[in-house]
C-alpha atoms as a PDB file:
ATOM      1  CA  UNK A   1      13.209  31.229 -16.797  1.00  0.00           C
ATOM      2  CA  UNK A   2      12.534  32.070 -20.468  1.00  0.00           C
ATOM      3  CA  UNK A   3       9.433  34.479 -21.195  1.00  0.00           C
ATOM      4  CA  UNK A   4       5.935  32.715 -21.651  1.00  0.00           C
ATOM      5  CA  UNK A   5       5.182  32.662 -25.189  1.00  0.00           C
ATOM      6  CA  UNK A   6       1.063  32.905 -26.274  1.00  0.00           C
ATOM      7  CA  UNK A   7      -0.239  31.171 -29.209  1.00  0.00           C
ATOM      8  CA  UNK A   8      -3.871  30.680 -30.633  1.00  0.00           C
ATOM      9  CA  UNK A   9      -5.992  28.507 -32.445  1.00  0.00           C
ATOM     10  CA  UNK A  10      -6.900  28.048 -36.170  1.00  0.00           C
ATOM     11  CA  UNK A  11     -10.465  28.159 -36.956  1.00  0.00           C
ATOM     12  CA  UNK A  12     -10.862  24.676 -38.202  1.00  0.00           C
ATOM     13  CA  UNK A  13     -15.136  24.014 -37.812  1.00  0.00           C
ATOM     14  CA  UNK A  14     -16.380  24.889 -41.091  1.00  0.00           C
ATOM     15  CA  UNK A  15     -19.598  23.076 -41.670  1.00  0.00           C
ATOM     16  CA  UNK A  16     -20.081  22.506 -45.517  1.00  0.00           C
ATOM     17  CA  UNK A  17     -19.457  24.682 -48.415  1.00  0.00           C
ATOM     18  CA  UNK A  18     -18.879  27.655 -45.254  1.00  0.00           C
ATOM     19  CA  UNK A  19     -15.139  28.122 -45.599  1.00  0.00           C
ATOM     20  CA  UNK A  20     -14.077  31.365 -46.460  1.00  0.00           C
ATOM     21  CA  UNK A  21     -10.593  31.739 -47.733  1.00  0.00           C
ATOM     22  CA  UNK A  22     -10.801  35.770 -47.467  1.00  0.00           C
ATOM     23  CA  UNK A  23     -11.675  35.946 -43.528  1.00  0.00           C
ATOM     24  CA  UNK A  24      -9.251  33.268 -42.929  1.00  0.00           C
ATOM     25  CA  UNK A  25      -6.572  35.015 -44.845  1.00  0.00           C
ATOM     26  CA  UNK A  26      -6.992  38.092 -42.271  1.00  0.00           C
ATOM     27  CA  UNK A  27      -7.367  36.229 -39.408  1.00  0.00           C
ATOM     28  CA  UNK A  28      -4.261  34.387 -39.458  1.00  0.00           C
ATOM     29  CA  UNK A  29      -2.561  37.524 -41.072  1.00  0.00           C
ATOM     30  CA  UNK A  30      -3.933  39.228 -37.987  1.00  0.00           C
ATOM     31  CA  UNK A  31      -2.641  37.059 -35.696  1.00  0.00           C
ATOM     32  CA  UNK A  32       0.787  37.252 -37.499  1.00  0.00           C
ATOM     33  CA  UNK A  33       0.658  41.010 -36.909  1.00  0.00           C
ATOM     34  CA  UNK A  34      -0.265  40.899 -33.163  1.00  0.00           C
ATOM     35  CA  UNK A  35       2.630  38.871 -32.598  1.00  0.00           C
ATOM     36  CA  UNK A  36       1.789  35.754 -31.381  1.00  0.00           C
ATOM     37  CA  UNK A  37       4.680  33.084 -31.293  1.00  0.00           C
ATOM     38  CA  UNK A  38       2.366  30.046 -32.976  1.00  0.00           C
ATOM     39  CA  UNK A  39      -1.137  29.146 -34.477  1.00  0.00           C
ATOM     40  CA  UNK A  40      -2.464  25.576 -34.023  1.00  0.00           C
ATOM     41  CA  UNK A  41      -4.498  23.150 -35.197  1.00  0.00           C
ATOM     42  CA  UNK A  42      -6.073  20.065 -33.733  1.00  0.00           C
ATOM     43  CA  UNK A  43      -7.021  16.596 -35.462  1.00  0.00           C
ATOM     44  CA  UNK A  44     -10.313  15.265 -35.364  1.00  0.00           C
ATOM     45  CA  UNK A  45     -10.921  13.170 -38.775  1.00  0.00           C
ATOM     46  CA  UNK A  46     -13.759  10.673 -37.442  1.00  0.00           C
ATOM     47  CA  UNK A  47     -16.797  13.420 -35.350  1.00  0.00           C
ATOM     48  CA  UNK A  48     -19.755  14.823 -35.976  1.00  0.00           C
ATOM     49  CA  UNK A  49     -18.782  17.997 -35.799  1.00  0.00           C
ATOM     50  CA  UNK A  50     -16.989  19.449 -39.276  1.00  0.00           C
ATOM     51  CA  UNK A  51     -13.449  19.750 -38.704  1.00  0.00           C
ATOM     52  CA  UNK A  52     -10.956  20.454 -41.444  1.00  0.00           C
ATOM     53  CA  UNK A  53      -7.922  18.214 -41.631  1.00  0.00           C
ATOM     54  CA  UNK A  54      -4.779  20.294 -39.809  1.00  0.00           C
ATOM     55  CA  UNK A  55      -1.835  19.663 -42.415  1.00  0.00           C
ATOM     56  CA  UNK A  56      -4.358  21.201 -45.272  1.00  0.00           C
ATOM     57  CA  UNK A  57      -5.307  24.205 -42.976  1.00  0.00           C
ATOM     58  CA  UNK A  58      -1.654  24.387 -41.966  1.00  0.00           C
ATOM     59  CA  UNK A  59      -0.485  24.642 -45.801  1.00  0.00           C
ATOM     60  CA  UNK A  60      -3.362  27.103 -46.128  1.00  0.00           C
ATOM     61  CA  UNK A  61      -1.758  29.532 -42.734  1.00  0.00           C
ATOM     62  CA  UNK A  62       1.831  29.145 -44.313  1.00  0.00           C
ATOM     63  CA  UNK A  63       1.080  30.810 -47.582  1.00  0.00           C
ATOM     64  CA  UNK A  64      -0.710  33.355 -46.279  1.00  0.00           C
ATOM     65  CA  UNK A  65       2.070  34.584 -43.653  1.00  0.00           C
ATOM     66  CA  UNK A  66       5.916  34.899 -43.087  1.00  0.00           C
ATOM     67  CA  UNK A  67       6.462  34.616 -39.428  1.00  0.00           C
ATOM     68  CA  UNK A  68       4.516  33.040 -38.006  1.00  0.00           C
ATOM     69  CA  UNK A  69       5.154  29.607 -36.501  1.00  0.00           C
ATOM     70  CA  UNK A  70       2.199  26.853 -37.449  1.00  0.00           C
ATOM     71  CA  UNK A  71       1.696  23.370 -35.333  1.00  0.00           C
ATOM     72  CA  UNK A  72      -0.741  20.629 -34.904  1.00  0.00           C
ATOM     73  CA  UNK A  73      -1.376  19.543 -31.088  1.00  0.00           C
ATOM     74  CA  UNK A  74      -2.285  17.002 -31.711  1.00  0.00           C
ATOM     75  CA  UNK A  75      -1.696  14.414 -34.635  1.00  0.00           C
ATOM     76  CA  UNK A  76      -3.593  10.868 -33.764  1.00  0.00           C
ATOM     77  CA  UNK A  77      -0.427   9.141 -34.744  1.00  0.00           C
ATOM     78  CA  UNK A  78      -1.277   5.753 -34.758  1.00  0.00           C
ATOM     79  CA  UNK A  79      -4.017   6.387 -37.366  1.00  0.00           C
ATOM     80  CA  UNK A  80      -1.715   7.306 -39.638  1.00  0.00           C
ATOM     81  CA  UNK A  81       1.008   5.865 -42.215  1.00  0.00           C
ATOM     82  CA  UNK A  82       4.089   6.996 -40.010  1.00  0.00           C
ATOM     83  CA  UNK A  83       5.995   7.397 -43.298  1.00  0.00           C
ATOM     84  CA  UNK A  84       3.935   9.108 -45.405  1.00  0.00           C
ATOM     85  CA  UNK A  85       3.213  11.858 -42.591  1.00  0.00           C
ATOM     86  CA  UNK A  86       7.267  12.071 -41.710  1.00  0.00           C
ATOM     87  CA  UNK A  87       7.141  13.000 -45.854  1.00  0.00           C
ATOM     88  CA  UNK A  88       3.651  15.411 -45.091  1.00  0.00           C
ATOM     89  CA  UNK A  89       5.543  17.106 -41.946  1.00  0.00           C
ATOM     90  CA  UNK A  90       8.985  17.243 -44.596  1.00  0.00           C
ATOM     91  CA  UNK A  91       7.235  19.174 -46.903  1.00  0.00           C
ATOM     92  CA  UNK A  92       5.615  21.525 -44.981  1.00  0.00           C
ATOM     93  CA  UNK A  93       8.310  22.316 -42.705  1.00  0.00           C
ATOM     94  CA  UNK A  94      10.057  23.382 -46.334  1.00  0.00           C
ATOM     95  CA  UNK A  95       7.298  25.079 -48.125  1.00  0.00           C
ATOM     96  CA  UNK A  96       7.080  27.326 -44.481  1.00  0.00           C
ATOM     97  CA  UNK A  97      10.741  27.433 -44.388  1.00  0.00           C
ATOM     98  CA  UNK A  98      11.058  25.906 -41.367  1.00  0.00           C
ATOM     99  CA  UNK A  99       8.141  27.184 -38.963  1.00  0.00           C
ATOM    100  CA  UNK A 100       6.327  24.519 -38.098  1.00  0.00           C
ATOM    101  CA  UNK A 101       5.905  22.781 -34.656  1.00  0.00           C
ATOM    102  CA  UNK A 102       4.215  18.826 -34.336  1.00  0.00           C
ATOM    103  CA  UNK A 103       2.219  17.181 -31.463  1.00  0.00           C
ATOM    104  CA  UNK A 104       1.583  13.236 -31.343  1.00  0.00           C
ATOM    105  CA  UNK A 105      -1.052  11.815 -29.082  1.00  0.00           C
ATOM    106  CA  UNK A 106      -1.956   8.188 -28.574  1.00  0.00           C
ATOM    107  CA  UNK A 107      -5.782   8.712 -28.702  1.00  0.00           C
ATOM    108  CA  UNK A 108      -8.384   6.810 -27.877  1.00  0.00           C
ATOM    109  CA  UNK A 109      -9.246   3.404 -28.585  1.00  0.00           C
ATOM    110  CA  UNK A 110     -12.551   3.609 -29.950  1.00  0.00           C
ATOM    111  CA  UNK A 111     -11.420   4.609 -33.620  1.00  0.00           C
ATOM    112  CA  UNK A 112      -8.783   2.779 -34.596  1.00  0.00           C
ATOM    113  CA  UNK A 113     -10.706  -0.031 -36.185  1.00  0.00           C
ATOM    114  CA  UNK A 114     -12.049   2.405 -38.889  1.00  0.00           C
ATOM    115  CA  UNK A 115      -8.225   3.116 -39.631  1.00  0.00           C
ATOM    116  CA  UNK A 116      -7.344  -0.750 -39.655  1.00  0.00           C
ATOM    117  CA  UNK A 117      -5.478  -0.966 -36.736  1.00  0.00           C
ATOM    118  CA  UNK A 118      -5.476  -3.356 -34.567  1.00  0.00           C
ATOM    119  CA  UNK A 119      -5.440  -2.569 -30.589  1.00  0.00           C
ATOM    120  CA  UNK A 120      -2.745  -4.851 -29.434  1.00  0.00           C
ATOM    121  CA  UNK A 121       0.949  -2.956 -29.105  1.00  0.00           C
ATOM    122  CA  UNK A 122      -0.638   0.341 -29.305  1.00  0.00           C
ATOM    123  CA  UNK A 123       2.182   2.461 -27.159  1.00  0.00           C
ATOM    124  CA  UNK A 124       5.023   0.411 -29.003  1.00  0.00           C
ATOM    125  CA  UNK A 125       3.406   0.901 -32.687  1.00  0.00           C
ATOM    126  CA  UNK A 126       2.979   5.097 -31.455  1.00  0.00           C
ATOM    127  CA  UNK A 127       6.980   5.696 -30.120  1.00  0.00           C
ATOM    128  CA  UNK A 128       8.028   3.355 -33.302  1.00  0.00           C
ATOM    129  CA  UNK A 129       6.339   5.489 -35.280  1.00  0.00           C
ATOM    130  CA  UNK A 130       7.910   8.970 -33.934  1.00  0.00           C
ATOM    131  CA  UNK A 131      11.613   7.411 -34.269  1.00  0.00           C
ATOM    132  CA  UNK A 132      11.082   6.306 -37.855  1.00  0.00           C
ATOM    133  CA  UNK A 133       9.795   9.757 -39.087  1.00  0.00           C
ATOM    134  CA  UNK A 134      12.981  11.550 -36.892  1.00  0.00           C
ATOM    135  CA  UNK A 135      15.220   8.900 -38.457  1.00  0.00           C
ATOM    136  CA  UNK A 136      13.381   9.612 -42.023  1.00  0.00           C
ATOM    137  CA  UNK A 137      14.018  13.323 -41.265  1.00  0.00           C
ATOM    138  CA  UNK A 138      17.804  13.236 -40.691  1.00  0.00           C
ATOM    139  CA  UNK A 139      19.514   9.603 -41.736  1.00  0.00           C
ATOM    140  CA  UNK A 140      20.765   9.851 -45.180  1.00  0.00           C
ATOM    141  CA  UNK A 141      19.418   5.893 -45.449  1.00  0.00           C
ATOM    142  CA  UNK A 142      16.513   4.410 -43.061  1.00  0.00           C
ATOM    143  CA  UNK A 143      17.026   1.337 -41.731  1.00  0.00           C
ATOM    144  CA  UNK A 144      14.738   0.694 -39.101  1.00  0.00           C
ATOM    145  CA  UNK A 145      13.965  -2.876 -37.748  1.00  0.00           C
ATOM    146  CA  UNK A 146      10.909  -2.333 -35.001  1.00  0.00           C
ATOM    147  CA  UNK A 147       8.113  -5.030 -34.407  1.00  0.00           C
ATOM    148  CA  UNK A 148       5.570  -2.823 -36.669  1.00  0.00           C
ATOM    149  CA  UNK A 149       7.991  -1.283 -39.385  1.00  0.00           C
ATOM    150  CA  UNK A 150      10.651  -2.421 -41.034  1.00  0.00           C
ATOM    151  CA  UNK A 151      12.073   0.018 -43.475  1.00  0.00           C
ATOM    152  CA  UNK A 152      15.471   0.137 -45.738  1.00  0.00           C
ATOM    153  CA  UNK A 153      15.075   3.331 -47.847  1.00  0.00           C
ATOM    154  CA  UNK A 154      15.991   7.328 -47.973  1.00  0.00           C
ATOM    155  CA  UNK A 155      13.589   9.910 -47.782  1.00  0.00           C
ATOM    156  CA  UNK A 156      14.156  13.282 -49.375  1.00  0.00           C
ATOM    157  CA  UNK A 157      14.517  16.118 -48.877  1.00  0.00           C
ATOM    158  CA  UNK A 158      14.605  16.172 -44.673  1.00  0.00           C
ATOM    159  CA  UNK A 159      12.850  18.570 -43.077  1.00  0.00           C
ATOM    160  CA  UNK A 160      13.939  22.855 -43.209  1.00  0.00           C
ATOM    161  CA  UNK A 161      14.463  23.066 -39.325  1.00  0.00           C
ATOM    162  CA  UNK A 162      17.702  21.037 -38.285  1.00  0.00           C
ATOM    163  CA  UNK A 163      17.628  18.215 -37.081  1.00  0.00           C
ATOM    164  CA  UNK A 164      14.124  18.616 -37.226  1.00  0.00           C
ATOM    165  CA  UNK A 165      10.758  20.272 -36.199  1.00  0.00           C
ATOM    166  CA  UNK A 166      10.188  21.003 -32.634  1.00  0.00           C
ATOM    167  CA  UNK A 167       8.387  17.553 -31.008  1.00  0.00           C
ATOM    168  CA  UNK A 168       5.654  17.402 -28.640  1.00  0.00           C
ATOM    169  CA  UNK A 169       3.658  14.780 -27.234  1.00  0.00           C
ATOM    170  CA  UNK A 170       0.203  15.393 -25.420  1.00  0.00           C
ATOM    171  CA  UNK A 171      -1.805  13.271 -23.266  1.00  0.00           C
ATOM    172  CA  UNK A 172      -3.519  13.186 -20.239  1.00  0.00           C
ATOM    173  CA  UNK A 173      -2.225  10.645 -18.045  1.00  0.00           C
ATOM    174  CA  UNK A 174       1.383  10.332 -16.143  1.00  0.00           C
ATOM    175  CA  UNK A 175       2.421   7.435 -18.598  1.00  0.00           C
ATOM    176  CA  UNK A 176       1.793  10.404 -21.744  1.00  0.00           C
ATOM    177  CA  UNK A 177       3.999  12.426 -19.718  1.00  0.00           C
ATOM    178  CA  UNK A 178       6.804   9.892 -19.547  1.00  0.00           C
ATOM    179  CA  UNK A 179       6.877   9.351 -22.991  1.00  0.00           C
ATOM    180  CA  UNK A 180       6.953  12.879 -23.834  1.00  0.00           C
ATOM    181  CA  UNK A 181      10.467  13.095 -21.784  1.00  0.00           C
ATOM    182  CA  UNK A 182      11.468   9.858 -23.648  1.00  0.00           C
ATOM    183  CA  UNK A 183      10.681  10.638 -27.128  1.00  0.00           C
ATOM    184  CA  UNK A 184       9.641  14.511 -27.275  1.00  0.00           C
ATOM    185  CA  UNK A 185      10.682  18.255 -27.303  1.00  0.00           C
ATOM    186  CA  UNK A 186       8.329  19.359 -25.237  1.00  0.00           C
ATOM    187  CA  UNK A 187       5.164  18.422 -23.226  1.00  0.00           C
ATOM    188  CA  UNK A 188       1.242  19.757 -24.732  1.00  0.00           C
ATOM    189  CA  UNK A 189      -1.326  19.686 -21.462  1.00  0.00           C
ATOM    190  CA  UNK A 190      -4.981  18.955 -23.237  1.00  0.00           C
ATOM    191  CA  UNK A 191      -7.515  21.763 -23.291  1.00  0.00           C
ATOM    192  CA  UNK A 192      -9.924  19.488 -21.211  1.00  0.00           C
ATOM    193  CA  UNK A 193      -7.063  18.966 -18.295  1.00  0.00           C
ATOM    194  CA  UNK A 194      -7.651  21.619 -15.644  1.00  0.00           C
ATOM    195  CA  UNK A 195      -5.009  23.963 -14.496  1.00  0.00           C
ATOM    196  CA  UNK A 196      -4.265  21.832 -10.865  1.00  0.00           C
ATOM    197  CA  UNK A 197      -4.053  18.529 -13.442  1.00  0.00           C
ATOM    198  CA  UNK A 198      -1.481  20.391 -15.554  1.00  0.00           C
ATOM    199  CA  UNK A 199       0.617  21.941 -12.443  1.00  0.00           C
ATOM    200  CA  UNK A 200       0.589  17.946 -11.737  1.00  0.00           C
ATOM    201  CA  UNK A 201       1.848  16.993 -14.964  1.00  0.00           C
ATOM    202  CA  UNK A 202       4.167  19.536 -14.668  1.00  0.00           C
ATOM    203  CA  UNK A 203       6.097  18.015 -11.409  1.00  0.00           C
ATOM    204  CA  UNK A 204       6.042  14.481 -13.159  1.00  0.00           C
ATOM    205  CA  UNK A 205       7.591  15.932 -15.943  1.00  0.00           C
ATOM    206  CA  UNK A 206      10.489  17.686 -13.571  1.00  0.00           C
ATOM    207  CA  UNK A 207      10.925  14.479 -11.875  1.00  0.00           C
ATOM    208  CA  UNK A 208      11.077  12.579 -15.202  1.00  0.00           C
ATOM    209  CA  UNK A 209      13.660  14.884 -16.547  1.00  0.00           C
ATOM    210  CA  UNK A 210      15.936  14.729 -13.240  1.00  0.00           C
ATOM    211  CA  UNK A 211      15.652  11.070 -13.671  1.00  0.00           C
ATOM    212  CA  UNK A 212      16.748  10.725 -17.360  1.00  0.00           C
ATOM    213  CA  UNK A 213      19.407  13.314 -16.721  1.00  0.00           C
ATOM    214  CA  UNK A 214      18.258  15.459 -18.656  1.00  0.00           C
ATOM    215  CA  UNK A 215      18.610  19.304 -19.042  1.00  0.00           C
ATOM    216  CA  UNK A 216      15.242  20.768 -17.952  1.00  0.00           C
ATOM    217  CA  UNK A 217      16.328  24.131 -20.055  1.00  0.00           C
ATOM    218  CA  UNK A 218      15.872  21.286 -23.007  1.00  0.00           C
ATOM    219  CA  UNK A 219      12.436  20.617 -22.465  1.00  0.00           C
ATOM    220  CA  UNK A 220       9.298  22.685 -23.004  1.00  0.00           C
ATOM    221  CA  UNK A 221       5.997  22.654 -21.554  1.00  0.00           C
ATOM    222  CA  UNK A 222       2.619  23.689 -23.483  1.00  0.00           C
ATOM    223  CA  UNK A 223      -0.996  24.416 -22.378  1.00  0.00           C
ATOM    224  CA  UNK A 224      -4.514  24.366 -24.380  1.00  0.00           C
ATOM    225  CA  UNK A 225      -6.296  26.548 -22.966  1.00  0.00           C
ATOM    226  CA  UNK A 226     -10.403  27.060 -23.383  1.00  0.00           C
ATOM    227  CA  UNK A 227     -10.582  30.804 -23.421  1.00  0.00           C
ATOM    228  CA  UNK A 228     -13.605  33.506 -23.525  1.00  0.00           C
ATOM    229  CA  UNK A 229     -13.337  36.867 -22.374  1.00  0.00           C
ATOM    230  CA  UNK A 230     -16.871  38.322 -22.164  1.00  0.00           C
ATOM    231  CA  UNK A 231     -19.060  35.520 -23.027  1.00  0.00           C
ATOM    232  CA  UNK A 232     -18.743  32.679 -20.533  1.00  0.00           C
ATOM    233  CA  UNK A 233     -22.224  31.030 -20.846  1.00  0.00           C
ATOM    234  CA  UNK A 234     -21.216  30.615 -24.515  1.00  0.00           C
ATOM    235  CA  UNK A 235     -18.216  28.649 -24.240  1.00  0.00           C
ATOM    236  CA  UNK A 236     -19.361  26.378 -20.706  1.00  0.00           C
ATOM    237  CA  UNK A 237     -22.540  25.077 -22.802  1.00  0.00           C
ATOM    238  CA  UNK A 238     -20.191  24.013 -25.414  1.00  0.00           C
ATOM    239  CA  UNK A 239     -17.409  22.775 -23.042  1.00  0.00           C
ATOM    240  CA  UNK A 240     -20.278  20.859 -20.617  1.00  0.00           C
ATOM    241  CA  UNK A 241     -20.922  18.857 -23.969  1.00  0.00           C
ATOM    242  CA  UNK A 242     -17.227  18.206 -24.812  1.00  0.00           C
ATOM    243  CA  UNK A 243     -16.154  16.992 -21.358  1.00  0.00           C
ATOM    244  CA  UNK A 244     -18.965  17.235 -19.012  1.00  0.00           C
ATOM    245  CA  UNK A 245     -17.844  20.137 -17.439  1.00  0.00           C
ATOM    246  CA  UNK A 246     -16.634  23.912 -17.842  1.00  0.00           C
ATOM    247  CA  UNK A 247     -14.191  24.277 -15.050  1.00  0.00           C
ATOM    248  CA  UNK A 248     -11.377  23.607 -17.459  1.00  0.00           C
ATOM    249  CA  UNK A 249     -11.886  27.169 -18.981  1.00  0.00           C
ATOM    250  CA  UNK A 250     -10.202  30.575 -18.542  1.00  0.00           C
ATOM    251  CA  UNK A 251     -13.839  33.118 -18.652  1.00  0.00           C
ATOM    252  CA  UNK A 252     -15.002  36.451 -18.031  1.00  0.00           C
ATOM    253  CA  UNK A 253     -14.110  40.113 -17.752  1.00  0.00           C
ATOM    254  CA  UNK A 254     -10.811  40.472 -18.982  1.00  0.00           C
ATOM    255  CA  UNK A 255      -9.620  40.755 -15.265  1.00  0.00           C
ATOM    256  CA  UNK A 256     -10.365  37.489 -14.529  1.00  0.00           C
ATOM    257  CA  UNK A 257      -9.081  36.057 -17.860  1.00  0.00           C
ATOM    258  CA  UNK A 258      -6.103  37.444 -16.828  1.00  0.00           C
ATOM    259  CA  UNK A 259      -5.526  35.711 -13.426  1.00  0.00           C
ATOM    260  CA  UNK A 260      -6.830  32.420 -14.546  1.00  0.00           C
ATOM    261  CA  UNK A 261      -3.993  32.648 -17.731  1.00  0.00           C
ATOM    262  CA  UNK A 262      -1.523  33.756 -14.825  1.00  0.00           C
ATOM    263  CA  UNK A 263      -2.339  30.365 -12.424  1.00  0.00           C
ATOM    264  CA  UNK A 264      -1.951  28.359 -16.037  1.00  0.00           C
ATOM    265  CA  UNK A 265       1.879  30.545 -16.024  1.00  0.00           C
ATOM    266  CA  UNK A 266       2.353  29.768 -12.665  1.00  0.00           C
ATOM    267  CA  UNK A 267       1.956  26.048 -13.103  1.00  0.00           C
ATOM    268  CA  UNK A 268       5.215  26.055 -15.528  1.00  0.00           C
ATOM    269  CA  UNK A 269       3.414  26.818 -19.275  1.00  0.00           C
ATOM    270  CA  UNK A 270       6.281  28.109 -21.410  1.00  0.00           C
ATOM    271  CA  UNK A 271       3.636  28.366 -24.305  1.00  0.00           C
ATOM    272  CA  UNK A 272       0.098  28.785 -23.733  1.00  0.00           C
ATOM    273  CA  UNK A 273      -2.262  28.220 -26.583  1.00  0.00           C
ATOM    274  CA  UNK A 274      -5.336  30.135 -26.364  1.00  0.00           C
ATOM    275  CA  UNK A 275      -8.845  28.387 -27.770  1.00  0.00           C
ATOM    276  CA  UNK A 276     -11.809  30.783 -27.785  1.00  0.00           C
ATOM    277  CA  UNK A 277     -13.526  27.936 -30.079  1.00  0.00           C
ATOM    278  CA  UNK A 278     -16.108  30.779 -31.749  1.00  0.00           C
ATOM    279  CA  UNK A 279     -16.311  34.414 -32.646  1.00  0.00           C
ATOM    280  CA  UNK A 280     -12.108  34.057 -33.202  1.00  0.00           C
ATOM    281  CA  UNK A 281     -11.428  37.811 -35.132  1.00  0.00           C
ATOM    282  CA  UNK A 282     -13.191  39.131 -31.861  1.00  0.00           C
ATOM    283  CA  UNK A 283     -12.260  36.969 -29.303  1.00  0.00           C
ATOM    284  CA  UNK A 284      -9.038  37.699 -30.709  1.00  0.00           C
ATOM    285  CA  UNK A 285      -8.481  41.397 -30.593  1.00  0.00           C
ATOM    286  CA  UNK A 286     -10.012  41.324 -26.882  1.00  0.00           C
ATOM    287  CA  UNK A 287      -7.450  38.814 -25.890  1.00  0.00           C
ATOM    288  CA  UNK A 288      -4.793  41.041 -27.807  1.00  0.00           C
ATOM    289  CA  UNK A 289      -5.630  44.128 -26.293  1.00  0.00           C
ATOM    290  CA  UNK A 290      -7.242  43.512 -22.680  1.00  0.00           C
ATOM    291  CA  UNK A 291      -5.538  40.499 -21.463  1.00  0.00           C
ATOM    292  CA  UNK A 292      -2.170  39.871 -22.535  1.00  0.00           C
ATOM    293  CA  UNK A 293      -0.965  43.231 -22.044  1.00  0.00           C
ATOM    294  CA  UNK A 294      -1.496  42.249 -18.209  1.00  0.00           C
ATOM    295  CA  UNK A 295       0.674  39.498 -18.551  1.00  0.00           C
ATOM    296  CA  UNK A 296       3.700  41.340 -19.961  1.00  0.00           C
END
């Protein structure tokens, strides 16, 4: 068994005219220093809430650090031009030299006709999508015939990391998980799936790997985790209005941060991505110093 890696989020809710390039320069240079493995970001383009657009705030991380590995869990895929985010991702994963990590979800349903597209074919047009940007990142010449793109062409240069950057695919239900063995690196459990939901997903992913043959030591497995040490009624108010509920969170003294992170390792995370969705410098020098040195 490989050692469980911990990764945190990007502060990405800046309301208007609020973003502060200073505080985010020593946050993410902090979190470079206290040795996390990753830093994420999430896409939300279409919400009330302000969210800034992950590739931008990705860009942003990479200049200001040297390490550390950057990664979006997840893209919406389907709302996007598969080709001109294979040449977004390219770029990136060059001007980082090579440390960045992607996530593809399928998403809902009830956005796609702001982005134009239509409902019908909605799995096919998503796995089309991820084997035209791996074949954009590594085939000398395209030529993909699919029933929603059809492309003879090259696209240079590939991406930094060969063949290309890490895959994952997130999701919720088993037929997410399926696709993630199919088509992905690695497996991302959602932030709003709780800890017995993800030890599930976990055994359909074990059983999906047996039956494709495949080498589980090839396959990683990722969880979002909601995380506050210290201020619980905080983060459940905001949680209750996400998802309805706050029993998908990891709360409390730092004790019992630490055994609800250990369940989370238990149920087979490799990497465990820790949200604490507000106060992030503090949340994240508590989680540094109080919790994870438990889990060492």
């Amino acid at each position: 068994m490989t050692e469980t890696r911990f990764a945190v989020s990007l502060p990405q809710q800046v309301a208007d005219g609020r973003f502060d390039p200073g505080a985010f320069r020593d946050y993410v240079r902090r979190v470079e220093e206290l040795g996390f493995h990753s830093a994420w970001t999430r896409e939300s383009t279409l919400a009330p809430a302000p969210m800034l657009n992950p590739i931008e705030i990705m860009t942003y991380a990479a200049a200001c650090t040297e390490r550390l590995r950057l990664g979006c869990a997840v893209f919406i895929l389907v709302q996007h031009n598969a080709l001109q985010l294979a040449k977004s991702i390219s770029t990136l994963d060059q001007l980082s030299r090579g440390r960045l990590e992607v996530g593809f979800g399928l998403g809902g349903r009830d956005q796609l006709a702001n982005f134009g597209v239509p409902p019908d074919g909605l799995v096919t047009r998503f796995t089309e999508s991820i084997e035209l940007m791996k074949a954009c990142w590594t085939d000398a010449k395209v030529t993909f015939d699919g029933r929603f793109w059809q492309v003879e062409a090259a696209m240079e240069p590939k991406t930094y990391q060969k063949p290309h950057p890490p895959v994952w695919i997130g999701g919720h239900r088993p037929a997410a998980v399926r696709r993630a063995v199919r088509h992905g690196d690695g497996f991302f459990g959602a932030g709003g799936a709780t800890t017995a939901a993800f030890a599930e997903q976990v055994r359909t992913v074990k059983a999906e790997l047996t039956a494709a043959g495949r080498d589980p030591a090839s396959f990683e497995l990722a969880k979002r985790v909601y995380i506050s040490v210290g201020q619980e009624n905080r983060i459940d108010d905001l949680l209750r209005r996400l998802y309805g509920n706050a029993n998908v969170a990891v709360t409390g003294s730092p004790e019992e941060c630490v055994r609800g992170l250990r369940d989370v390792i238990d149920a087979g995370a490799d990497l465990v991505l820790l949200d604490p969705m507000f106060d992030e410098p503090e949340q994240l020098e508590r989680i540094a110093t109080q919790v994870l040195p438990e889990l060492s």
